[in-house]
PDB file of N, CA and C in Angstrom:
ATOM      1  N   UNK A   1      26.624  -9.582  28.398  1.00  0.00           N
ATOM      2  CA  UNK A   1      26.317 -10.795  27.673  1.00  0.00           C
ATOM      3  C   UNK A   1      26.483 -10.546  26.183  1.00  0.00           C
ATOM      4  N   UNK A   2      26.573 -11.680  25.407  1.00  0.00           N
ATOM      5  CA  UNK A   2      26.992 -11.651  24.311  1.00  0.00           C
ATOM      6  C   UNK A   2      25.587 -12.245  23.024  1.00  0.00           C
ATOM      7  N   UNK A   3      25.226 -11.925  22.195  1.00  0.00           N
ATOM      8  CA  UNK A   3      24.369 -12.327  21.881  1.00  0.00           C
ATOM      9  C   UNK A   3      24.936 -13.333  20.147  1.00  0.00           C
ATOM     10  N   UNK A   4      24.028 -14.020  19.683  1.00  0.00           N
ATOM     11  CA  UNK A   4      24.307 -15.450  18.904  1.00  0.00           C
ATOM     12  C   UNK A   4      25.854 -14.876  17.430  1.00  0.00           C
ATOM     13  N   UNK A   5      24.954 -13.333  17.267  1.00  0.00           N
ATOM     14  CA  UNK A   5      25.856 -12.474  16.645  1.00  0.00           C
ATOM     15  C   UNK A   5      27.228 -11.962  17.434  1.00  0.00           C
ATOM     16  N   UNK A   6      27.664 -12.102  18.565  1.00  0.00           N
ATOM     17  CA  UNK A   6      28.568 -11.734  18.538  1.00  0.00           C
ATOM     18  C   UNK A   6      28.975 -10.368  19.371  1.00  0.00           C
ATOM     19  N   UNK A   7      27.933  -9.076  19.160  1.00  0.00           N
ATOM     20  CA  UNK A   7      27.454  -8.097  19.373  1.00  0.00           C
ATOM     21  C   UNK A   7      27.068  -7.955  20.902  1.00  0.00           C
ATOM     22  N   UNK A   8      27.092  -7.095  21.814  1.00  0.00           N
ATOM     23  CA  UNK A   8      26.564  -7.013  23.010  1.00  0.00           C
ATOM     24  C   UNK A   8      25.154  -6.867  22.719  1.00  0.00           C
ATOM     25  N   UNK A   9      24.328  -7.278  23.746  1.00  0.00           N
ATOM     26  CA  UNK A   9      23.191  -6.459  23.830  1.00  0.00           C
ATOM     27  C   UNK A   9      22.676  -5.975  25.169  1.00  0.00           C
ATOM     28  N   UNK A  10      21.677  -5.329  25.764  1.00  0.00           N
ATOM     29  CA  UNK A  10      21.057  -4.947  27.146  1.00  0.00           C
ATOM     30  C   UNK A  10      20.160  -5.846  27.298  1.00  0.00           C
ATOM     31  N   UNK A  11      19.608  -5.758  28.460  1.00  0.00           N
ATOM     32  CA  UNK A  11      18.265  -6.747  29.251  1.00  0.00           C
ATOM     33  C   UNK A  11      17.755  -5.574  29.454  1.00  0.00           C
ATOM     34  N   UNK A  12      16.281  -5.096  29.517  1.00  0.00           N
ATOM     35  CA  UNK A  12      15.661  -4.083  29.793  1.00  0.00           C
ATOM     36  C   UNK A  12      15.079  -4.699  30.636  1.00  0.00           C
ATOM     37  N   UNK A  13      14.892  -4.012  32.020  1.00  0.00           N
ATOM     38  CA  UNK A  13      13.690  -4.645  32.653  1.00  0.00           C
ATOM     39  C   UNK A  13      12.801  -3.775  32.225  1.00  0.00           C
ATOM     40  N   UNK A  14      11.225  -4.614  32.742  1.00  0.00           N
ATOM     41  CA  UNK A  14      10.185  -4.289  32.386  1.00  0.00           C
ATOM     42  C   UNK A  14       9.519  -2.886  33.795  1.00  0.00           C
ATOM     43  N   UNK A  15       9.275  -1.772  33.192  1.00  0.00           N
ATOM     44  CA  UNK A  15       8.884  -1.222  34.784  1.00  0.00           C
ATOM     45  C   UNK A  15       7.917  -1.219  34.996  1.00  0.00           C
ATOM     46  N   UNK A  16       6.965  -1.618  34.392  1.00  0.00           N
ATOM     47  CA  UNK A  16       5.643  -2.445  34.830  1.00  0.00           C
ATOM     48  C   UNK A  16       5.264  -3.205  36.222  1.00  0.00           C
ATOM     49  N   UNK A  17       6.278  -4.108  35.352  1.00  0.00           N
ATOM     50  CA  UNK A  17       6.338  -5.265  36.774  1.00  0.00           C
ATOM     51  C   UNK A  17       6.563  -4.809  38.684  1.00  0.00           C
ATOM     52  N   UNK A  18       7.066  -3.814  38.689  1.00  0.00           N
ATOM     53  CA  UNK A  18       7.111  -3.297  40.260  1.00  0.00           C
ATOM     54  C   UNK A  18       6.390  -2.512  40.524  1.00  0.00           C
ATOM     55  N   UNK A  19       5.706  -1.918  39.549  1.00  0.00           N
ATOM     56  CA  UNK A  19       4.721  -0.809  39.988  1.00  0.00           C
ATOM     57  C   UNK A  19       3.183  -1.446  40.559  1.00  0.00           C
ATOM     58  N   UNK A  20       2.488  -0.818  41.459  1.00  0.00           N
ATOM     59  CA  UNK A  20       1.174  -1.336  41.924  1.00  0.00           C
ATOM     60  C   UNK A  20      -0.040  -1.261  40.702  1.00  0.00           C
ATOM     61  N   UNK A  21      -0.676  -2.070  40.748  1.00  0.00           N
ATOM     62  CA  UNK A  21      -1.686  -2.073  39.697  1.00  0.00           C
ATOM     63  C   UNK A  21      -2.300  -0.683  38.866  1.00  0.00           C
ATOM     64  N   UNK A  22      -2.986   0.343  40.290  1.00  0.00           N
ATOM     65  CA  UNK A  22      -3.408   1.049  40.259  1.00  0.00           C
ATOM     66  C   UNK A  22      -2.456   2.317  39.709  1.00  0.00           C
ATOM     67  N   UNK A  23      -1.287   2.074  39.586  1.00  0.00           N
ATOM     68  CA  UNK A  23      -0.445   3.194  39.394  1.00  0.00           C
ATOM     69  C   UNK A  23      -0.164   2.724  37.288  1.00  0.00           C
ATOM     70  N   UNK A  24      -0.159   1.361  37.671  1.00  0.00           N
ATOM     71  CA  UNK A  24      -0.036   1.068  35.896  1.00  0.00           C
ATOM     72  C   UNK A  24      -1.069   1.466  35.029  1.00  0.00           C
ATOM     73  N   UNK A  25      -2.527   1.106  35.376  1.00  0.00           N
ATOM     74  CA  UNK A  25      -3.629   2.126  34.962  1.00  0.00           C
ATOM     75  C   UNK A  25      -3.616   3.382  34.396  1.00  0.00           C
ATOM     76  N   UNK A  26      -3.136   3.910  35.633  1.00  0.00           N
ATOM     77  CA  UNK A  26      -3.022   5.419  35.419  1.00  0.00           C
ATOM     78  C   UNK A  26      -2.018   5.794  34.079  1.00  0.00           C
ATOM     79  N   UNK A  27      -0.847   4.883  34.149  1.00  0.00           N
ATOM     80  CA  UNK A  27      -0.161   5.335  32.931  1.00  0.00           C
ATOM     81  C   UNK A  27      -0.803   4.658  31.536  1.00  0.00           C
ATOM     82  N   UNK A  28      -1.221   3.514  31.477  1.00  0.00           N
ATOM     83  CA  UNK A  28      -2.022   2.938  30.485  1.00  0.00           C
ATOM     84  C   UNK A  28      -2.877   3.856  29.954  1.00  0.00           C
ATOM     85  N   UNK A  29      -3.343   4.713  30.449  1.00  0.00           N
ATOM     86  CA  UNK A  29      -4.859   5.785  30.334  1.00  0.00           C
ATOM     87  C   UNK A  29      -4.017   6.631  29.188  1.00  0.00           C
ATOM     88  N   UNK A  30      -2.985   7.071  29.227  1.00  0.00           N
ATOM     89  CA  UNK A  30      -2.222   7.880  28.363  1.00  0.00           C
ATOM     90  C   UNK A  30      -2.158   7.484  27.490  1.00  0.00           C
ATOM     91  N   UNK A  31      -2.048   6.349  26.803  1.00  0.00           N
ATOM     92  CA  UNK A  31      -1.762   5.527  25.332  1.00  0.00           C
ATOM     93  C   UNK A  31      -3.417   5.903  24.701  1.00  0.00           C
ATOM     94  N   UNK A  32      -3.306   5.951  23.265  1.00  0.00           N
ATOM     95  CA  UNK A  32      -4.336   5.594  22.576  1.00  0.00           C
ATOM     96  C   UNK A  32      -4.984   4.567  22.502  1.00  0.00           C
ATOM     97  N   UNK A  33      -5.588   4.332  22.170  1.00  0.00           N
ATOM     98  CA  UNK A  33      -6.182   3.197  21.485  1.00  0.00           C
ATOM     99  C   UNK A  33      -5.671   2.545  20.879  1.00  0.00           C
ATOM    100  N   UNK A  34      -5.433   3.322  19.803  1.00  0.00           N
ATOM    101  CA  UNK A  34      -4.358   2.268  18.656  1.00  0.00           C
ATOM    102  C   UNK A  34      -2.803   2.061  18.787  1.00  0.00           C
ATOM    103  N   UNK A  35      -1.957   2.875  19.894  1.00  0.00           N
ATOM    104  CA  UNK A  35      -1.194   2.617  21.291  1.00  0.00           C
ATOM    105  C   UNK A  35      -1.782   1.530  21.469  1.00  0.00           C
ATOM    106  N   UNK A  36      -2.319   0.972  22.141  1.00  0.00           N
ATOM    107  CA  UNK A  36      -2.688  -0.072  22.992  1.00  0.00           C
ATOM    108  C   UNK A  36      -3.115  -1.603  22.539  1.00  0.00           C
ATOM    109  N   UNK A  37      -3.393  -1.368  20.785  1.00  0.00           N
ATOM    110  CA  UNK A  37      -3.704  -2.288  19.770  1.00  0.00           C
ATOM    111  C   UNK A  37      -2.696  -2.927  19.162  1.00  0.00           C
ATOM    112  N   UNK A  38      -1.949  -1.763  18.910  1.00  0.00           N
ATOM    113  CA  UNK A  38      -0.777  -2.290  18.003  1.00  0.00           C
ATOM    114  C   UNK A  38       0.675  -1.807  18.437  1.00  0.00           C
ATOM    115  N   UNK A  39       0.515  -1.488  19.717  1.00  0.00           N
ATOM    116  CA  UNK A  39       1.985  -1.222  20.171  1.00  0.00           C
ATOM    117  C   UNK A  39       1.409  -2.158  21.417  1.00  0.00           C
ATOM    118  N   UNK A  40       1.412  -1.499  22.634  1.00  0.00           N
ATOM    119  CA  UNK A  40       1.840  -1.786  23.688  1.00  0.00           C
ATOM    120  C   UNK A  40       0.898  -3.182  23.896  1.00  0.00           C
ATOM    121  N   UNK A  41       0.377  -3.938  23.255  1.00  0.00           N
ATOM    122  CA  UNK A  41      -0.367  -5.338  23.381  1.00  0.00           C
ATOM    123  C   UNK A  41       0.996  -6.319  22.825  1.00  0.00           C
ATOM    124  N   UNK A  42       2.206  -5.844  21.916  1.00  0.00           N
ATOM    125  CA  UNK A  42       3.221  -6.632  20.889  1.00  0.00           C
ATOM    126  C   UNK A  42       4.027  -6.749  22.097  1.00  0.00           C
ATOM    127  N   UNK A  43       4.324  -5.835  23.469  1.00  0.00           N
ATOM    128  CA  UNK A  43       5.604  -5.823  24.071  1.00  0.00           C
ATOM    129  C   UNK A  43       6.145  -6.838  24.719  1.00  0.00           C
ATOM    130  N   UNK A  44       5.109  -7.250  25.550  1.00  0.00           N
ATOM    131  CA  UNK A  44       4.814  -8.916  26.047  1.00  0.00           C
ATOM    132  C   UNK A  44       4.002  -9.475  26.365  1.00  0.00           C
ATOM    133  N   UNK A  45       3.738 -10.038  26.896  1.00  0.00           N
ATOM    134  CA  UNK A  45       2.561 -11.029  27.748  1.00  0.00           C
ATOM    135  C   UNK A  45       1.820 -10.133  28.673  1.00  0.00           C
ATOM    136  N   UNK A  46       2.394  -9.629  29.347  1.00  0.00           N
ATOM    137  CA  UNK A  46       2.152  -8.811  30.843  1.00  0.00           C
ATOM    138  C   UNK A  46       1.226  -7.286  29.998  1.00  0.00           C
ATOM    139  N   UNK A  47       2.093  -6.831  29.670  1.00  0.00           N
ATOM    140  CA  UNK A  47       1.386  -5.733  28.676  1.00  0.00           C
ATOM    141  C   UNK A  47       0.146  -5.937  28.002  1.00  0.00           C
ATOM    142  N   UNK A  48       0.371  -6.645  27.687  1.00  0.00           N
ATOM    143  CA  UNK A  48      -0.748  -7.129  26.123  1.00  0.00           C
ATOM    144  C   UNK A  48      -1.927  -7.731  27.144  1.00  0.00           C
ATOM    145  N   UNK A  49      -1.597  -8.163  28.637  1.00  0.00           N
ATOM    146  CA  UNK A  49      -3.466  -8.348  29.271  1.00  0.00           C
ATOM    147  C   UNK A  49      -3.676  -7.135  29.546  1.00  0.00           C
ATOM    148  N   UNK A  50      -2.858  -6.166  30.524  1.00  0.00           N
ATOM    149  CA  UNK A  50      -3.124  -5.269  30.540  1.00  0.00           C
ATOM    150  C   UNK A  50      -3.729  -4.075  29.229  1.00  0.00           C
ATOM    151  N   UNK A  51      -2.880  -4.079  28.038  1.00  0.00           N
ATOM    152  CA  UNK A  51      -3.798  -3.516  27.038  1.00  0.00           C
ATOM    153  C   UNK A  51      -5.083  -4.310  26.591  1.00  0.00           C
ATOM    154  N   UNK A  52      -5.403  -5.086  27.111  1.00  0.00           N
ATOM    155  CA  UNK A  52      -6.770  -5.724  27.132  1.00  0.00           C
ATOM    156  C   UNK A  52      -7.374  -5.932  28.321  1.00  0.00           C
ATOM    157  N   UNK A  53      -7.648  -5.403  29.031  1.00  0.00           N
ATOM    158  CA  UNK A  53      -8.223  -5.082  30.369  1.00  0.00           C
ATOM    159  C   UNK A  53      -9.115  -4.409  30.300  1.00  0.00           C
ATOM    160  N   UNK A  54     -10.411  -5.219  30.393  1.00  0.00           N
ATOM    161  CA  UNK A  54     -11.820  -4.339  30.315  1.00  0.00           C
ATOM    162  C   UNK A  54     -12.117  -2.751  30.869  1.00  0.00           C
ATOM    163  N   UNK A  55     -11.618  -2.927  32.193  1.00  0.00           N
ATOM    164  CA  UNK A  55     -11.243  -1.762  32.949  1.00  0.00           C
ATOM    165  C   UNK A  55     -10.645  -0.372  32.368  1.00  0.00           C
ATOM    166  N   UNK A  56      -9.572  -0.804  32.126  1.00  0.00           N
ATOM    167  CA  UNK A  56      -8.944   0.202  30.986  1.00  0.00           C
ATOM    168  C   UNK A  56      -9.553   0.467  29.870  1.00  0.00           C
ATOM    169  N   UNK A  57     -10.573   0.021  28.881  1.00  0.00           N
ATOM    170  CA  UNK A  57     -11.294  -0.257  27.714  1.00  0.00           C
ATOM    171  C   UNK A  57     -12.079   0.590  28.537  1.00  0.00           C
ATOM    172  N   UNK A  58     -12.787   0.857  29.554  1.00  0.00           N
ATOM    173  CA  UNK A  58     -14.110   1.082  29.732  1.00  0.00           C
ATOM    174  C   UNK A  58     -13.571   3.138  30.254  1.00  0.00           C
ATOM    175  N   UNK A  59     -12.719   2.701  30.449  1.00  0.00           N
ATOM    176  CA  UNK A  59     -12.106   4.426  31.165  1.00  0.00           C
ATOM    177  C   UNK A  59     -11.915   5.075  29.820  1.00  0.00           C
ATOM    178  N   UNK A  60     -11.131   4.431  28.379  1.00  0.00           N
ATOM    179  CA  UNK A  60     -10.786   5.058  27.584  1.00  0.00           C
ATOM    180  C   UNK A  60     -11.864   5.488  26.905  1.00  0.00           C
ATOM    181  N   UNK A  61     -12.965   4.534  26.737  1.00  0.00           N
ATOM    182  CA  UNK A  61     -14.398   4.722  25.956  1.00  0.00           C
ATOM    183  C   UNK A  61     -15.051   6.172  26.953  1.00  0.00           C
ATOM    184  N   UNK A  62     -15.016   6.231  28.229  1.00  0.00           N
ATOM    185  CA  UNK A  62     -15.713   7.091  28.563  1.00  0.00           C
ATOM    186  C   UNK A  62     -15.131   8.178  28.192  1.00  0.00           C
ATOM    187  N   UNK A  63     -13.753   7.588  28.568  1.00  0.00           N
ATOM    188  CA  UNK A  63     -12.772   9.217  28.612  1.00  0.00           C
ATOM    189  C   UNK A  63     -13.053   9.895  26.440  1.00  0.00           C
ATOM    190  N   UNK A  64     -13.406   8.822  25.976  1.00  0.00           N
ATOM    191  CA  UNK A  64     -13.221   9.889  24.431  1.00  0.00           C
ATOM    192  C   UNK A  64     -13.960  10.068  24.183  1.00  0.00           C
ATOM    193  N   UNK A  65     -15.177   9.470  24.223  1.00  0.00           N
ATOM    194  CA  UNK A  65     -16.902   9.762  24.547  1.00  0.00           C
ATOM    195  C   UNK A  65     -17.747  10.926  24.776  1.00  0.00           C
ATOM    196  N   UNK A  66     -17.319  10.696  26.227  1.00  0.00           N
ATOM    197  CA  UNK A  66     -17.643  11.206  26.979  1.00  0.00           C
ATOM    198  C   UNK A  66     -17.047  12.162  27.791  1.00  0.00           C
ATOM    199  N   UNK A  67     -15.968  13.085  27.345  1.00  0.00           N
ATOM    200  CA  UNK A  67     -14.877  13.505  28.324  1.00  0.00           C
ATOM    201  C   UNK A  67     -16.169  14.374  30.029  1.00  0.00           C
ATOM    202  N   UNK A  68     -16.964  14.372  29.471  1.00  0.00           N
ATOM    203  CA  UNK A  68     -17.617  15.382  30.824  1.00  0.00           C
ATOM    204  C   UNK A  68     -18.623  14.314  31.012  1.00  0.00           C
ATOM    205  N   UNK A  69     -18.025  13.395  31.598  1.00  0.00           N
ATOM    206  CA  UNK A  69     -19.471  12.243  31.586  1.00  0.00           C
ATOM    207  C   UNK A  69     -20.298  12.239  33.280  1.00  0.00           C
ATOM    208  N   UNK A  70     -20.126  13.673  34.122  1.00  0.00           N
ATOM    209  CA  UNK A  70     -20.792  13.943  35.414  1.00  0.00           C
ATOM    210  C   UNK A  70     -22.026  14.984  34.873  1.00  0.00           C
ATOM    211  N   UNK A  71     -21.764  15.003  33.257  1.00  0.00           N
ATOM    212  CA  UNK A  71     -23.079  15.890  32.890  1.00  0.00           C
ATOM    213  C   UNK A  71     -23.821  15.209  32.003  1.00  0.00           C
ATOM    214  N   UNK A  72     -23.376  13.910  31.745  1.00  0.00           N
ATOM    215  CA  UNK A  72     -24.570  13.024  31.103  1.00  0.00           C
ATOM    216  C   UNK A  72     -24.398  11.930  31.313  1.00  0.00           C
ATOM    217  N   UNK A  73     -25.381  11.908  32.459  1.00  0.00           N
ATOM    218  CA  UNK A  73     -25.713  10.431  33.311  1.00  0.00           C
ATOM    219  C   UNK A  73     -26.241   9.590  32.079  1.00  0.00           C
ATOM    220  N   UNK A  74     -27.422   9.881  31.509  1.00  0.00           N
ATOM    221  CA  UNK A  74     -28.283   8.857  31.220  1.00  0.00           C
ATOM    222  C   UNK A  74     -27.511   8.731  29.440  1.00  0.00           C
ATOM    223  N   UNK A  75     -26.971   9.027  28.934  1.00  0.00           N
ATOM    224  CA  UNK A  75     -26.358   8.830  27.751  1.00  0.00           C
ATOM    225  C   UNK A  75     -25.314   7.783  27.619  1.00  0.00           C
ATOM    226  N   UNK A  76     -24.623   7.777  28.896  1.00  0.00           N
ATOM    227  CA  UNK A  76     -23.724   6.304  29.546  1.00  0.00           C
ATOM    228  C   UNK A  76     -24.334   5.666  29.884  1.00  0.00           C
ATOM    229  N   UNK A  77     -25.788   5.091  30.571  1.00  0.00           N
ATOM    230  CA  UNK A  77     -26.610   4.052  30.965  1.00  0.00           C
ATOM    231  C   UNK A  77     -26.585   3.320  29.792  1.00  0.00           C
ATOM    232  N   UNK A  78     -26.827   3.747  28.687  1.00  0.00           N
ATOM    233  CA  UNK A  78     -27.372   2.984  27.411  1.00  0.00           C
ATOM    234  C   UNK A  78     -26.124   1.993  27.336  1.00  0.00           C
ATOM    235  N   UNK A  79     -24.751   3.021  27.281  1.00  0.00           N
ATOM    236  CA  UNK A  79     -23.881   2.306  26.715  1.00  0.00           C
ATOM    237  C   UNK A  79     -23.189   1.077  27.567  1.00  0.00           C
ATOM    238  N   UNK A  80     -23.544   1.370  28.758  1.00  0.00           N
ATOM    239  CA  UNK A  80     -23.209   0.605  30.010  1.00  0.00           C
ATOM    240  C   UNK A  80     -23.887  -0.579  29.738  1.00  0.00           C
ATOM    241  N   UNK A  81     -25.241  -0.608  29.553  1.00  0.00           N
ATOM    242  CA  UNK A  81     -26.078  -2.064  29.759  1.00  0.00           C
ATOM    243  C   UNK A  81     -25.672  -2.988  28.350  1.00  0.00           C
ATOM    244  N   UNK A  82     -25.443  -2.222  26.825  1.00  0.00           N
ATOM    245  CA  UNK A  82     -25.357  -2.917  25.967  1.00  0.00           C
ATOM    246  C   UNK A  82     -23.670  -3.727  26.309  1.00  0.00           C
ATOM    247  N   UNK A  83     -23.129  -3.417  26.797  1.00  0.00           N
ATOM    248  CA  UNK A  83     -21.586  -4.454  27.240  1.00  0.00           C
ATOM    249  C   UNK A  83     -22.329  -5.039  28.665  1.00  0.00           C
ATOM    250  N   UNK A  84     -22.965  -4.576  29.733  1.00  0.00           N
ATOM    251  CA  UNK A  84     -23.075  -5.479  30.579  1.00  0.00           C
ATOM    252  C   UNK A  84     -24.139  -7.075  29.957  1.00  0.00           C
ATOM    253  N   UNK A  85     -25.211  -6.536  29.072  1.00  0.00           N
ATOM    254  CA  UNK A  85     -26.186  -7.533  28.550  1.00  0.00           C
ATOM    255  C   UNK A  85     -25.322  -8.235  27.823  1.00  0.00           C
ATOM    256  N   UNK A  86     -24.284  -8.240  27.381  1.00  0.00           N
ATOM    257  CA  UNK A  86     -23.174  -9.330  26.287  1.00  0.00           C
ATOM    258  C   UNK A  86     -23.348  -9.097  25.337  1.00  0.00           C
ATOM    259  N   UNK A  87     -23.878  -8.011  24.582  1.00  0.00           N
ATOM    260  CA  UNK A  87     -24.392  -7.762  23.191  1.00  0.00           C
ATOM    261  C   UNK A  87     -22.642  -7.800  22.467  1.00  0.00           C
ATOM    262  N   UNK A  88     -22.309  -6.735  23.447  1.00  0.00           N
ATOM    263  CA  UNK A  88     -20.350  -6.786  22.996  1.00  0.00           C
ATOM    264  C   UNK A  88     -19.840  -7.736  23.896  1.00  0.00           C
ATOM    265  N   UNK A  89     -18.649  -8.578  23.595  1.00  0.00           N
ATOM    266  CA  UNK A  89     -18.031  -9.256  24.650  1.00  0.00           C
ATOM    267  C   UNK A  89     -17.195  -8.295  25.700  1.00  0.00           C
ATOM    268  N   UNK A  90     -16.917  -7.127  25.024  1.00  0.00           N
ATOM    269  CA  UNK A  90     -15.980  -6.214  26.123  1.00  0.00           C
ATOM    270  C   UNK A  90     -16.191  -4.767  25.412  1.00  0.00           C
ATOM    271  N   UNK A  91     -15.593  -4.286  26.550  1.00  0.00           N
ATOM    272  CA  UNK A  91     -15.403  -2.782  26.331  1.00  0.00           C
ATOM    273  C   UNK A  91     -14.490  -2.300  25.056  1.00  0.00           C
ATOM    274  N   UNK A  92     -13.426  -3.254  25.358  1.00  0.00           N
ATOM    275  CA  UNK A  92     -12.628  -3.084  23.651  1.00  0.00           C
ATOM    276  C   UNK A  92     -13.044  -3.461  22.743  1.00  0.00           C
ATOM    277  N   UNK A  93     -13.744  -4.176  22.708  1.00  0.00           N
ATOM    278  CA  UNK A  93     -14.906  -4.256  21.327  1.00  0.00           C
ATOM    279  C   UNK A  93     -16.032  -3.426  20.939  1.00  0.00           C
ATOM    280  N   UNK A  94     -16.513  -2.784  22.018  1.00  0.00           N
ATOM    281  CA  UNK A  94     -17.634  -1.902  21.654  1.00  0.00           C
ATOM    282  C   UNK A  94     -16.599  -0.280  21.430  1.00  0.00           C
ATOM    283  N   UNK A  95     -15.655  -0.219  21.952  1.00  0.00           N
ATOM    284  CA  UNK A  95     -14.769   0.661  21.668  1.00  0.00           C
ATOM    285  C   UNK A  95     -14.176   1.029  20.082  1.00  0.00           C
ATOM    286  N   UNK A  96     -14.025  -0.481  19.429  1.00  0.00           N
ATOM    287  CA  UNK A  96     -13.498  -0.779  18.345  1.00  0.00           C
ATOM    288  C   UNK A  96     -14.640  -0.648  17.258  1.00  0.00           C
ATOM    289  N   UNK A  97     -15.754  -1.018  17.893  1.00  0.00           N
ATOM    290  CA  UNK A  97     -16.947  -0.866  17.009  1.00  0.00           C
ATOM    291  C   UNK A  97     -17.320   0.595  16.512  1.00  0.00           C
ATOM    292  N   UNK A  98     -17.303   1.154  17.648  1.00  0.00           N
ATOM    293  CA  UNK A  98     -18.008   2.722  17.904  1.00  0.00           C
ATOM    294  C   UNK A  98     -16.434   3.132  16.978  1.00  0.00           C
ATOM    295  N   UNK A  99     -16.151   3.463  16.834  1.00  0.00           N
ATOM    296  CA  UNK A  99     -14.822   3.640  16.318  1.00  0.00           C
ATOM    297  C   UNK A  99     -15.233   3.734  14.807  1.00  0.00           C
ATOM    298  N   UNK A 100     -15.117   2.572  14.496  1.00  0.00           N
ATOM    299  CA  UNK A 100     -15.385   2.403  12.742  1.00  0.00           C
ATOM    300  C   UNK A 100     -16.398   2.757  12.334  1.00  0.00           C
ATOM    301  N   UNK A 101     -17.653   2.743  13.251  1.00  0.00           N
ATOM    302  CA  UNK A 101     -18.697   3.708  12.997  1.00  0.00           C
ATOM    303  C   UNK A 101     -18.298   4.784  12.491  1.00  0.00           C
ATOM    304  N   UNK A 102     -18.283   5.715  13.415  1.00  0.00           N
ATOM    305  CA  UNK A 102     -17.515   7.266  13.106  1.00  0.00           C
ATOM    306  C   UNK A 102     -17.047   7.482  12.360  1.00  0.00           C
ATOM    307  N   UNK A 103     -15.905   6.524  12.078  1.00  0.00           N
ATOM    308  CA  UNK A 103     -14.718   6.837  10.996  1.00  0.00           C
ATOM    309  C   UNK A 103     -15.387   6.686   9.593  1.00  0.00           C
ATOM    310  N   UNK A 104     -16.495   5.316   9.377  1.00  0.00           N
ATOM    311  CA  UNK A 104     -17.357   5.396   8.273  1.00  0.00           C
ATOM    312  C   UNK A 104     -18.264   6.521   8.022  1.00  0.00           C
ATOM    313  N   UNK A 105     -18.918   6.533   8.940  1.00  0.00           N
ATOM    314  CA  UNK A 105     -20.080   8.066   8.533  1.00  0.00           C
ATOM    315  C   UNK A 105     -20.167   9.470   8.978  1.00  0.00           C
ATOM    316  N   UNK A 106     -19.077   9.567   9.584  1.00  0.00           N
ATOM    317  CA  UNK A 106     -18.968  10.545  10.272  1.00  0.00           C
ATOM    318  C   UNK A 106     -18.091  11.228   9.807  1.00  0.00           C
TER     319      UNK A 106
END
């Protein structure tokens, strides 16, 4: 195909789209944070719920957190109830919060 310029261009498919949910996860888990903010949320539609997927928000928070979180039960309770009570609307927000914390005083 020819594009308005003149120039060829490609169609990329997306390989997202054929893979099973559970297998896209798994690769999502690899991106950063800020991967997931300002890259892979711009790519399309499909991407960008998935980089906003509580689920994923809630694995990455534990996973940077908490990387050994089978040795501190009760230190994740806290953080668990303040997103389940609605204090945050999501995991990527309390993610984003805890974040700028750190980066301010820490």
């Amino acid at each position: 195909e020819k594009n308005n310029t003149g120039g060829d261009y490609c169609q990329v498919k997306d390989f997202v789209v054929g893979l099973p949910p559970e297998v896209v996860y798994l690769i999502f888990e690899y991106f950063s944070a800020q991967d997931l903010l300002l890259t892979c949320a711009r790519v399309n539609k499909l991407w960008k719920n998935i980089s906003y997927d509580d689920v994923l928000w809630r694995e990455l928070y534990f996973g940077h957190w908490y990387p050994y979180i089978e040795h501190s039960p009760f230190i994740t309770r806290s953080d668990t109830n303040l997103v389940a009570s609605g204090f945050f609307k999501s995991w990527r927000d309390f993610y984003k919060i805890r974040d700028q914390i750190e980066w301010k005083y820490f």
